[in-house]
N, C-alpha and C. Protein backbone atom coordinates (compact mmCIF):
# COMPACT_ATOMS: atom_id res chain seq x y z
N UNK A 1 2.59 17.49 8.90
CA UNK A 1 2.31 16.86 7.63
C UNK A 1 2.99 17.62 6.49
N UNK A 2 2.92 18.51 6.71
CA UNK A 2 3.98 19.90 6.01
C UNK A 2 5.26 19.28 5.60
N UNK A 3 6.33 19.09 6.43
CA UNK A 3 6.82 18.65 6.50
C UNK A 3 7.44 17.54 5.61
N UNK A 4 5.97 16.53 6.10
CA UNK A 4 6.72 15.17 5.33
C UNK A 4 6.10 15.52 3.79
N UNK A 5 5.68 16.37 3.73
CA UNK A 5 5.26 16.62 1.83
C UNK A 5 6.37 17.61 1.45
N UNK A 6 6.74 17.97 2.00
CA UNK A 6 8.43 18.93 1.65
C UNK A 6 9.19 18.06 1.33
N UNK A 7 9.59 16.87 2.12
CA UNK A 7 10.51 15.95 1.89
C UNK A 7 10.37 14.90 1.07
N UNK A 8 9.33 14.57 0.99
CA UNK A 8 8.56 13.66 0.25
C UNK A 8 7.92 14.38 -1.27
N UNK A 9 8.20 14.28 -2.26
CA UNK A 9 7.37 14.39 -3.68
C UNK A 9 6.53 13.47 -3.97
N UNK A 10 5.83 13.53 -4.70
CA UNK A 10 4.58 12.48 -5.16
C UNK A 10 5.42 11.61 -6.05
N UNK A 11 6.34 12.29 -6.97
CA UNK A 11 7.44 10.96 -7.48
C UNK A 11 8.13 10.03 -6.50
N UNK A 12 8.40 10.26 -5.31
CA UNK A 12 8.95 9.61 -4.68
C UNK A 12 8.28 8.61 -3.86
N UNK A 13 6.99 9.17 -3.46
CA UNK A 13 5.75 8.51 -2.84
C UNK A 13 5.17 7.12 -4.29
N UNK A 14 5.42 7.45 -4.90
CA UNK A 14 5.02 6.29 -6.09
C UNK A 14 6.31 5.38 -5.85
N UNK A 15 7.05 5.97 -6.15
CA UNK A 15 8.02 4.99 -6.26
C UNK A 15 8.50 4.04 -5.20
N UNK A 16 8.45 4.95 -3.63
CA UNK A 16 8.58 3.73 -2.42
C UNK A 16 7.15 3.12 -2.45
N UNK A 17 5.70 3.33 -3.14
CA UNK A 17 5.54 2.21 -2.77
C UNK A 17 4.85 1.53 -3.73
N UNK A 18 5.33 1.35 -4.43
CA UNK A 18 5.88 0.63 -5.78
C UNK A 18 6.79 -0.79 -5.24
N UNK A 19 7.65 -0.09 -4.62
CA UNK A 19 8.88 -0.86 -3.74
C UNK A 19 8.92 -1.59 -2.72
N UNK A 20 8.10 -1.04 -1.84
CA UNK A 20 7.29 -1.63 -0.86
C UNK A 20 6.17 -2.95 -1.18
N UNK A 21 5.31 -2.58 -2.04
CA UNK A 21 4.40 -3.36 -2.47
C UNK A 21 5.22 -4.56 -2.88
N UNK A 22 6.34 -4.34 -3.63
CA UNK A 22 7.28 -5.13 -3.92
C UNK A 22 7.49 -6.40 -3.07
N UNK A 23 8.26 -5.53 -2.36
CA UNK A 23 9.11 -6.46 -0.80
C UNK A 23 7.91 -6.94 -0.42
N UNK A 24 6.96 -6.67 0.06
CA UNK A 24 5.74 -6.94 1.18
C UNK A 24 4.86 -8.16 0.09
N UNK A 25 4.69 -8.55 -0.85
CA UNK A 25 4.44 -9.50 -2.18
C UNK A 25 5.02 -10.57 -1.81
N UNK A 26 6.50 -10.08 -1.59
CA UNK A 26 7.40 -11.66 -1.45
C UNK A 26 7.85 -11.81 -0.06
N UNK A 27 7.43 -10.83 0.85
CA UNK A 27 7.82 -11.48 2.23
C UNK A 27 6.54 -12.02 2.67
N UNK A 28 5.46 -11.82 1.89
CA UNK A 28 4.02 -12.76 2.40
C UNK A 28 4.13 -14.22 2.15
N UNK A 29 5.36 -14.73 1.54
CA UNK A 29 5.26 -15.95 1.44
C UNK A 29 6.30 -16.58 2.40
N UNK A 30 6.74 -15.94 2.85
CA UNK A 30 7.49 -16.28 4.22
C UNK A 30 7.20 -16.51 5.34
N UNK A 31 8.16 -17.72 5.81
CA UNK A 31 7.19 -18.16 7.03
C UNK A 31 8.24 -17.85 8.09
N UNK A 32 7.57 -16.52 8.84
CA UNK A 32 8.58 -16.42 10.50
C UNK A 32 9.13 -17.52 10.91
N UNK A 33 8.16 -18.19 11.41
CA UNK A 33 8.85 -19.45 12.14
C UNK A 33 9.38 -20.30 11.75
N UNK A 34 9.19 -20.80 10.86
CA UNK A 34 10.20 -21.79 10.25
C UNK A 34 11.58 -21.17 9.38
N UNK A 35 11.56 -19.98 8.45
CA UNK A 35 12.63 -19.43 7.81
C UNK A 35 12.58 -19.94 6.81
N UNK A 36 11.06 -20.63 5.98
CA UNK A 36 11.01 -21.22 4.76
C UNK A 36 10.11 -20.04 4.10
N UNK A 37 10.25 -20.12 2.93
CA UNK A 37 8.79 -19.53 1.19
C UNK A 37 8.00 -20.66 1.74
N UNK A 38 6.74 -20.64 1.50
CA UNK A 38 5.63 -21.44 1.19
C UNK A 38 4.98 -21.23 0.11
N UNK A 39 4.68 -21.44 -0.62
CA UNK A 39 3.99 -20.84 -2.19
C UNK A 39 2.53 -22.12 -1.88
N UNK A 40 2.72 -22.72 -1.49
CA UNK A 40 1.58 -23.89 -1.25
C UNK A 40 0.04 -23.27 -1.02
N UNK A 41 0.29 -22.18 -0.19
CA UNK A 41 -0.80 -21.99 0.72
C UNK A 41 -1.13 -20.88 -0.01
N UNK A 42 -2.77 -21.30 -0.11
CA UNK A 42 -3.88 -20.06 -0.56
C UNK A 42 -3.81 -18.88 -0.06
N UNK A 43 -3.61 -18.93 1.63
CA UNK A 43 -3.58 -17.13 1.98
C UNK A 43 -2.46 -16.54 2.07
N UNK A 44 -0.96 -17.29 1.24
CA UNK A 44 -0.15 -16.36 1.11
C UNK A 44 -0.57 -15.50 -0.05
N UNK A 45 -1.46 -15.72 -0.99
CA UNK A 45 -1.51 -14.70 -2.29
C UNK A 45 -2.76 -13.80 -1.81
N UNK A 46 -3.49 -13.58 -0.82
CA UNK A 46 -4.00 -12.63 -0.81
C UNK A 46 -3.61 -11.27 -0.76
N UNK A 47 -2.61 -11.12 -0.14
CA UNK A 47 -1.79 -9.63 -0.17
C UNK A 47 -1.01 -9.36 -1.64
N UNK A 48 -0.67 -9.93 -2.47
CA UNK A 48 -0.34 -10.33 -3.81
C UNK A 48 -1.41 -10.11 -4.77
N UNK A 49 -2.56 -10.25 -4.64
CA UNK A 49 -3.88 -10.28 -5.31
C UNK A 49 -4.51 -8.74 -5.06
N UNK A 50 -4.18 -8.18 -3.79
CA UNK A 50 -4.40 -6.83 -3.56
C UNK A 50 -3.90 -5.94 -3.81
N UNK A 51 -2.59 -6.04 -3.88
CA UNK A 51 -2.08 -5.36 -5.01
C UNK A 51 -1.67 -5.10 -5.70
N UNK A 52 -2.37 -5.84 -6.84
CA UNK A 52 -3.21 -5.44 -7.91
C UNK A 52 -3.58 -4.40 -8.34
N UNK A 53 -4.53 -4.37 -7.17
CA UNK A 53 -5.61 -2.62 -6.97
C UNK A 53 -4.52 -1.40 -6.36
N UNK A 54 -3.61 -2.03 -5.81
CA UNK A 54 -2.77 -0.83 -5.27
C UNK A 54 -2.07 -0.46 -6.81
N UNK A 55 -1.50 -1.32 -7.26
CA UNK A 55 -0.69 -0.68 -8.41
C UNK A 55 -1.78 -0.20 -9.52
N UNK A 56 -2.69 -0.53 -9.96
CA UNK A 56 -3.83 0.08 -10.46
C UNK A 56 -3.86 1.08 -10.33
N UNK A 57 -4.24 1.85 -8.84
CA UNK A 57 -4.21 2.34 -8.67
C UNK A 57 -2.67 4.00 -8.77
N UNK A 58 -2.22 3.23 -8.81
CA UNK A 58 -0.84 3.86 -8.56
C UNK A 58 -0.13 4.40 -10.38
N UNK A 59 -1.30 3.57 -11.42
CA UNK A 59 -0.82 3.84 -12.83
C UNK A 59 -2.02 4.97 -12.87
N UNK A 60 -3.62 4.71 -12.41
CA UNK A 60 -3.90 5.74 -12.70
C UNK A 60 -3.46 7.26 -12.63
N UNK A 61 -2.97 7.01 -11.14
CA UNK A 61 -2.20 7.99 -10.58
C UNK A 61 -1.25 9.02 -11.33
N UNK A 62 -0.54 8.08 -12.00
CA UNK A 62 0.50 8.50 -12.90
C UNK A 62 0.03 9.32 -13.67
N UNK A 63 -0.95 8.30 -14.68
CA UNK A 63 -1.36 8.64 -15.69
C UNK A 63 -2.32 10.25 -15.32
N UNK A 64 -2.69 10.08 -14.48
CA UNK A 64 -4.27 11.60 -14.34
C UNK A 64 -2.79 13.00 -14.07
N UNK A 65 -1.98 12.49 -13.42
CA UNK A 65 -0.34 13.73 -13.02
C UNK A 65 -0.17 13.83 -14.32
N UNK A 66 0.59 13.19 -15.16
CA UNK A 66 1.37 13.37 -16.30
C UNK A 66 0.41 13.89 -17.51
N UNK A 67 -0.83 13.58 -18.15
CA UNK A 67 -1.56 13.73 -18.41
C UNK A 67 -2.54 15.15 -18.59
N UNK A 68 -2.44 15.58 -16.98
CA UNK A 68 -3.08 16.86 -16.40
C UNK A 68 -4.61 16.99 -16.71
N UNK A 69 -5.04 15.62 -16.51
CA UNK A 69 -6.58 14.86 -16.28
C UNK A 69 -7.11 15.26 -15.08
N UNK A 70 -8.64 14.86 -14.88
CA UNK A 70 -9.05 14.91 -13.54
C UNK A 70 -9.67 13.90 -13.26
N UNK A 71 -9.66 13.42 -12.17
CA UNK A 71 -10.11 11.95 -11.37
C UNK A 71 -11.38 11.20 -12.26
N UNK A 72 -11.53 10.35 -12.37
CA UNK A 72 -12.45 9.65 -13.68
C UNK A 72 -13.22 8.83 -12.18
N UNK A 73 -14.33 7.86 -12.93
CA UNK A 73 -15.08 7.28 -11.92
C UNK A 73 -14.20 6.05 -11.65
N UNK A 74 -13.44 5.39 -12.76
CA UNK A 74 -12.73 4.30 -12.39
C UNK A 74 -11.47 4.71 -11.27
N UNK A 75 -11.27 5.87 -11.14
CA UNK A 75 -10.45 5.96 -10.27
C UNK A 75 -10.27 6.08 -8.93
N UNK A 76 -11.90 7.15 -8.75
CA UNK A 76 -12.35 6.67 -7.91
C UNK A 76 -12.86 5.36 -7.00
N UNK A 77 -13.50 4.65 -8.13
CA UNK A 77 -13.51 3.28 -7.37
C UNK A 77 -12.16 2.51 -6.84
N UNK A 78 -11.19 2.40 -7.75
CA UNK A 78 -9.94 1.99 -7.30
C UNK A 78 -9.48 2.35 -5.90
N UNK A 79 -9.86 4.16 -5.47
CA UNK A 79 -9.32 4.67 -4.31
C UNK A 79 -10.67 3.80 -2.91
N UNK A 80 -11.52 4.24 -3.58
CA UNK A 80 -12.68 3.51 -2.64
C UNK A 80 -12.15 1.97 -2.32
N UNK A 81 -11.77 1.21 -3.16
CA UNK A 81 -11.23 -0.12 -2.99
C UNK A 81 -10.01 0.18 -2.00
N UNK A 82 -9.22 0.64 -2.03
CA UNK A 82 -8.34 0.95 -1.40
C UNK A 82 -8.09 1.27 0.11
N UNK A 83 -9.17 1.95 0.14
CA UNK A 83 -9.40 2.62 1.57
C UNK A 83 -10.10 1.37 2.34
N UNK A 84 -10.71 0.30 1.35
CA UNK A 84 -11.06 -1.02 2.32
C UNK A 84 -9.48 -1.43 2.73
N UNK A 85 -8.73 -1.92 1.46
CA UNK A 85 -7.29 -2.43 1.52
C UNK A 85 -6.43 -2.13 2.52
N UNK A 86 -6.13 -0.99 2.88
CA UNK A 86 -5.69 -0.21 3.99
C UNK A 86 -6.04 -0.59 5.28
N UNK A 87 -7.30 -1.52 6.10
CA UNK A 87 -7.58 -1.62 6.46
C UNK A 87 -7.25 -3.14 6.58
N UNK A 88 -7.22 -3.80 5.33
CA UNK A 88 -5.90 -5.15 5.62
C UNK A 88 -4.51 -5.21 5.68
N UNK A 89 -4.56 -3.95 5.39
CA UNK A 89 -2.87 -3.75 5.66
C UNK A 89 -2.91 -3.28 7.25
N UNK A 90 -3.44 -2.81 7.89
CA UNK A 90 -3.92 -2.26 9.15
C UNK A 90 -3.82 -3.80 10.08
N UNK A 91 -4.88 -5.04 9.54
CA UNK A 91 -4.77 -6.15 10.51
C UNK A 91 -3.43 -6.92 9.82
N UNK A 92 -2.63 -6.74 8.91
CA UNK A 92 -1.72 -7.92 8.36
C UNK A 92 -0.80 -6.86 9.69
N UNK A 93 -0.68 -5.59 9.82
CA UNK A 93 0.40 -5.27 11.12
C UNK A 93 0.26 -5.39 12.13
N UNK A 94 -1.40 -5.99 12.55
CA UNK A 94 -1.39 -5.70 13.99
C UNK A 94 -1.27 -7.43 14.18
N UNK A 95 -1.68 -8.17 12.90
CA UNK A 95 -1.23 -10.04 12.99
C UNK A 95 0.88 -9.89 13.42
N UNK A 96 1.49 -8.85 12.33
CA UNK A 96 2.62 -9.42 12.77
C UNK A 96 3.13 -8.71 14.32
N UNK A 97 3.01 -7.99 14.89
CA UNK A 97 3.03 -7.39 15.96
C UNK A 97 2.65 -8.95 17.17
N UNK A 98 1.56 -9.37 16.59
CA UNK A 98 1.03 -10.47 17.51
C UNK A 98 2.26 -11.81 16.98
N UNK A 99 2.60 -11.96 16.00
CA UNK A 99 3.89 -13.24 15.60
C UNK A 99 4.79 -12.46 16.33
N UNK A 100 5.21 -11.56 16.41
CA UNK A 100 6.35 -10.97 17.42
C UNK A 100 6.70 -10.61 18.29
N UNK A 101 5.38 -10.59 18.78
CA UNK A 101 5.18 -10.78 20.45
C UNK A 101 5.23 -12.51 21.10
N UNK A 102 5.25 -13.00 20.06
CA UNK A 102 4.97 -14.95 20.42
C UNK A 102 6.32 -15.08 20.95
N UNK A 103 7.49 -14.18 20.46
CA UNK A 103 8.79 -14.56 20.88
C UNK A 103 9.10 -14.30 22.35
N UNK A 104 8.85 -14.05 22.79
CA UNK A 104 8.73 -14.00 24.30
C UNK A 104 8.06 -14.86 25.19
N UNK A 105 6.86 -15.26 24.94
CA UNK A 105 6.19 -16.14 25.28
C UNK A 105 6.82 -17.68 25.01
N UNK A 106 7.59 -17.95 23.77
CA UNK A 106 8.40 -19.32 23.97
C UNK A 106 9.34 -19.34 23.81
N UNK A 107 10.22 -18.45 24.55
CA UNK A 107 11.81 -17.96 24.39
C UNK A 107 12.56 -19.88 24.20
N UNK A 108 12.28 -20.77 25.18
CA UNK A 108 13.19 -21.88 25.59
C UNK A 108 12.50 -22.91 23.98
N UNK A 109 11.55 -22.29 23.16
CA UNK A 109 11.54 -22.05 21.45
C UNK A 109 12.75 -22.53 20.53
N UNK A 110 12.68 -22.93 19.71
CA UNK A 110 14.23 -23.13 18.71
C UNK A 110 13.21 -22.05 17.22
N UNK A 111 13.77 -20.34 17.61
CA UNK A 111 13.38 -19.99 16.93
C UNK A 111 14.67 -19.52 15.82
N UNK A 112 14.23 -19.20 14.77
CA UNK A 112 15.16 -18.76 13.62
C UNK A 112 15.76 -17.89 13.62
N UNK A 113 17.64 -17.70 13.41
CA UNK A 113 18.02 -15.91 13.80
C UNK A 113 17.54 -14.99 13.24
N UNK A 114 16.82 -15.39 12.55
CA UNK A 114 16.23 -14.18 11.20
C UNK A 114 14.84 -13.46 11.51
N UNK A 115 14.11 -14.18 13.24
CA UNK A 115 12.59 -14.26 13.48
C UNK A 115 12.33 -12.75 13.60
N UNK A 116 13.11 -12.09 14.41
CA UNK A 116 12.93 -11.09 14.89
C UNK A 116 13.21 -9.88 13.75
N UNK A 117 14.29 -9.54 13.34
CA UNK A 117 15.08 -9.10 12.11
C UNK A 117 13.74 -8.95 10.78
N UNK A 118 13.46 -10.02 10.61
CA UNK A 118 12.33 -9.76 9.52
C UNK A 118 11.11 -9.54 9.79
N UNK A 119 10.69 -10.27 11.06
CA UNK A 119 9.52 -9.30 11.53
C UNK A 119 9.25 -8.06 11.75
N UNK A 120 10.00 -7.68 12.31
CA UNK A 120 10.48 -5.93 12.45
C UNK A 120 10.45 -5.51 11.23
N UNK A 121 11.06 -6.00 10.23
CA UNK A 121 11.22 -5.52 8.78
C UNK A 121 9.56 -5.68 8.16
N UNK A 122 9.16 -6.73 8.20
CA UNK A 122 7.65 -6.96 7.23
C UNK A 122 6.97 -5.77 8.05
N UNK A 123 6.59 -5.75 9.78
CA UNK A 123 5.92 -4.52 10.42
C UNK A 123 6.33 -3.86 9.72
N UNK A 124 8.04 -3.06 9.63
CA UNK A 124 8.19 -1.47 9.20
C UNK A 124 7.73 -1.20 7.37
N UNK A 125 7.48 -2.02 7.10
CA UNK A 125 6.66 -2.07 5.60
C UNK A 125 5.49 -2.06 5.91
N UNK A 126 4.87 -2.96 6.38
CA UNK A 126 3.12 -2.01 6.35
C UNK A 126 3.16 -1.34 6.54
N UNK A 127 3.69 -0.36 7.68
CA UNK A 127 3.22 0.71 8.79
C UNK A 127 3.96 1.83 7.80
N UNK A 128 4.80 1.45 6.92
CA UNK A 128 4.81 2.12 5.85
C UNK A 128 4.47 2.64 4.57
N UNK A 129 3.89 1.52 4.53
CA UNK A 129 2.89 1.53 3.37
C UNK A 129 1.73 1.88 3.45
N UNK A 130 1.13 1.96 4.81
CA UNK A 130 0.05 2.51 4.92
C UNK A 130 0.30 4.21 5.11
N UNK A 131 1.44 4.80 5.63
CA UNK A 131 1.53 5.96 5.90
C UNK A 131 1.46 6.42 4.19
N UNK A 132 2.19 6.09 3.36
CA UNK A 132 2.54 6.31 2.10
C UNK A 132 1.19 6.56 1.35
N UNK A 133 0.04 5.28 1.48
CA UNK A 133 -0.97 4.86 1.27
C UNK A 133 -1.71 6.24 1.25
N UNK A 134 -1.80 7.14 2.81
CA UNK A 134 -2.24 7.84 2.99
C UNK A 134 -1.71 8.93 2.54
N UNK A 135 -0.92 9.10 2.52
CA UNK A 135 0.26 10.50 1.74
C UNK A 135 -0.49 10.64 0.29
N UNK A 136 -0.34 9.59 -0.18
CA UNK A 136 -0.93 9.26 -1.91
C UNK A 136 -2.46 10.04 -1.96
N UNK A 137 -2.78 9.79 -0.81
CA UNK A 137 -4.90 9.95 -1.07
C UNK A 137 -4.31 11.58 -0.93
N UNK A 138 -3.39 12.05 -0.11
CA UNK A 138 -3.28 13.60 -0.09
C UNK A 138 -3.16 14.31 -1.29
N UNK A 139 -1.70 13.79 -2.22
CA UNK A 139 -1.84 14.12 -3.36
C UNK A 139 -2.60 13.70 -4.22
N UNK A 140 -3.39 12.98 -4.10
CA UNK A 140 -4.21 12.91 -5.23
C UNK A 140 -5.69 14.67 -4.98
N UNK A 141 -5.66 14.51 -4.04
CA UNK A 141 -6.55 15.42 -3.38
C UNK A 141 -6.18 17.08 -3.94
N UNK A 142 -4.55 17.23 -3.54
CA UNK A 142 -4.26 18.48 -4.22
C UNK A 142 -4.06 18.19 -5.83
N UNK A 143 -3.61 17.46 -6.21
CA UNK A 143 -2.60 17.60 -7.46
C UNK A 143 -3.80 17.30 -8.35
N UNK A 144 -4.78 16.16 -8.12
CA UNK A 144 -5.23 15.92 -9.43
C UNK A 144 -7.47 16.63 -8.99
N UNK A 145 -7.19 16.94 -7.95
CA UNK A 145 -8.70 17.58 -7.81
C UNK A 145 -9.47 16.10 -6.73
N UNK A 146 -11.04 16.62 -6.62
CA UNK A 146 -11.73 16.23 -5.94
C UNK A 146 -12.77 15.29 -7.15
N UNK A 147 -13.25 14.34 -6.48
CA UNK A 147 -14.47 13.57 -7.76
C UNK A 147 -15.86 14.23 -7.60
N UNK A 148 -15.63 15.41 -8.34
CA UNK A 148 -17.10 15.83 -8.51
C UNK A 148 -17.38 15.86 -9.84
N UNK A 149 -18.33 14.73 -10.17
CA UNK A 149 -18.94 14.35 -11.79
C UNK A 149 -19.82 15.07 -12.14
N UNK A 150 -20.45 15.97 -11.02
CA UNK A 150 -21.45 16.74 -11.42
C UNK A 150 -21.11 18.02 -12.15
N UNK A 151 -19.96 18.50 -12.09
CA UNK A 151 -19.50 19.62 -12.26
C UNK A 151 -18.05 19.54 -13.43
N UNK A 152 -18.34 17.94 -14.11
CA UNK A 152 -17.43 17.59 -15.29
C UNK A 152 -17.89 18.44 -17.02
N UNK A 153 -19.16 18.65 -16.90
CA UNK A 153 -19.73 19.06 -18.13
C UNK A 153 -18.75 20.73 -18.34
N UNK A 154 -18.53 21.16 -17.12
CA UNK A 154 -18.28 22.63 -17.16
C UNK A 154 -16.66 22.59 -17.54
N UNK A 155 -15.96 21.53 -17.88
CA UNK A 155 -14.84 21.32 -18.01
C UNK A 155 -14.49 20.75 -19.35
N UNK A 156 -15.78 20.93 -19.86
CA UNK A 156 -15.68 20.56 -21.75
C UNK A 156 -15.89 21.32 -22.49
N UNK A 157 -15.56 21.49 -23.83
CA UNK A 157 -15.35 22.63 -24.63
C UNK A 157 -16.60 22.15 -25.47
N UNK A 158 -17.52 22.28 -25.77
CA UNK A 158 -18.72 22.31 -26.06
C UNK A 158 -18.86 23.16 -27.87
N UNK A 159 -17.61 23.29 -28.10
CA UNK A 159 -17.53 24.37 -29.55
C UNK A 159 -16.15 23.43 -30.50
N UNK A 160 -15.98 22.49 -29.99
CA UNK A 160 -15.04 21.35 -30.74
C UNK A 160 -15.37 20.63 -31.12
């Protein structure tokens, strides 16, 4: 883990997934099998609607680093929300794993050249975004402290 925080900065961890969140927004409206957008359908905007809370999350972030703040309760909740989120990002990879396993099962199929290629691609974005996801809860852990509210009073100047 060493390692990938050597190579990895917390600027850089914002920013891929910033980027990610990006791509993974607009490849939810894509349909494997056919090689069309759908914008029609209600459960393409759920992953779109979630993050929301990821980038929320990801300004507090900013803001508590640059700032040299310590974790507030709204931020906490955001991370608490999150750690559910993670957990749909968890079944949206193990759903496309299962669309990409279908290709085998109906090879004699008229599937799209693109089926495989972007599936592989939407997987290597969650499974990235969740690693990232988790990288993020690290630094937040060193860089900006732990949420203990009980022990906020001792961090105010009481003579200002």
């Amino acid at each position: 883990m060493n390692l990938i925080k050597v190579t990895n900065t917390w600027k850089l961890v914002l920013v891929l997934c910033v980027c990610v969140l990006l791509l993974l927004d607009i490849s939810n409206f894509y349909g494997l099998y056919s090689n069309k957008f759908y914008f029609q359908k209600i459960d393409n905007y759920i992953i779109p609607l979630l993050s929301l809370v990821h980038f929320s999350y990801l300004g507090q972030f900013w803001f508590k680093i640059k700032e040299n703040q310590f974790g507030s309760p709204k931020m906490r909740n955001l991370e608490y929300l999150l750690y559910i989120i993670v957990f749909v990002y968890i079944f949206k990879s193990f759903d496309t794993i299962y669309i990409i396993s279908s290709y085998a099962e109906y090879e004699n199929s008229l599937f799209p050249s693109t089926f495989l290629p972007i599936g592989f691609l939407i997987l290597f974005l969650y499974l990235a975004l969740i690693g990232l996801t988790l990288l993020l809860f690290r630094y937040r852990k060193e860089l900006i402290g732990s949420y203990l509210f009980d022990d906020m009073n001792q961090h105010v100047d009481h003579w200002s």
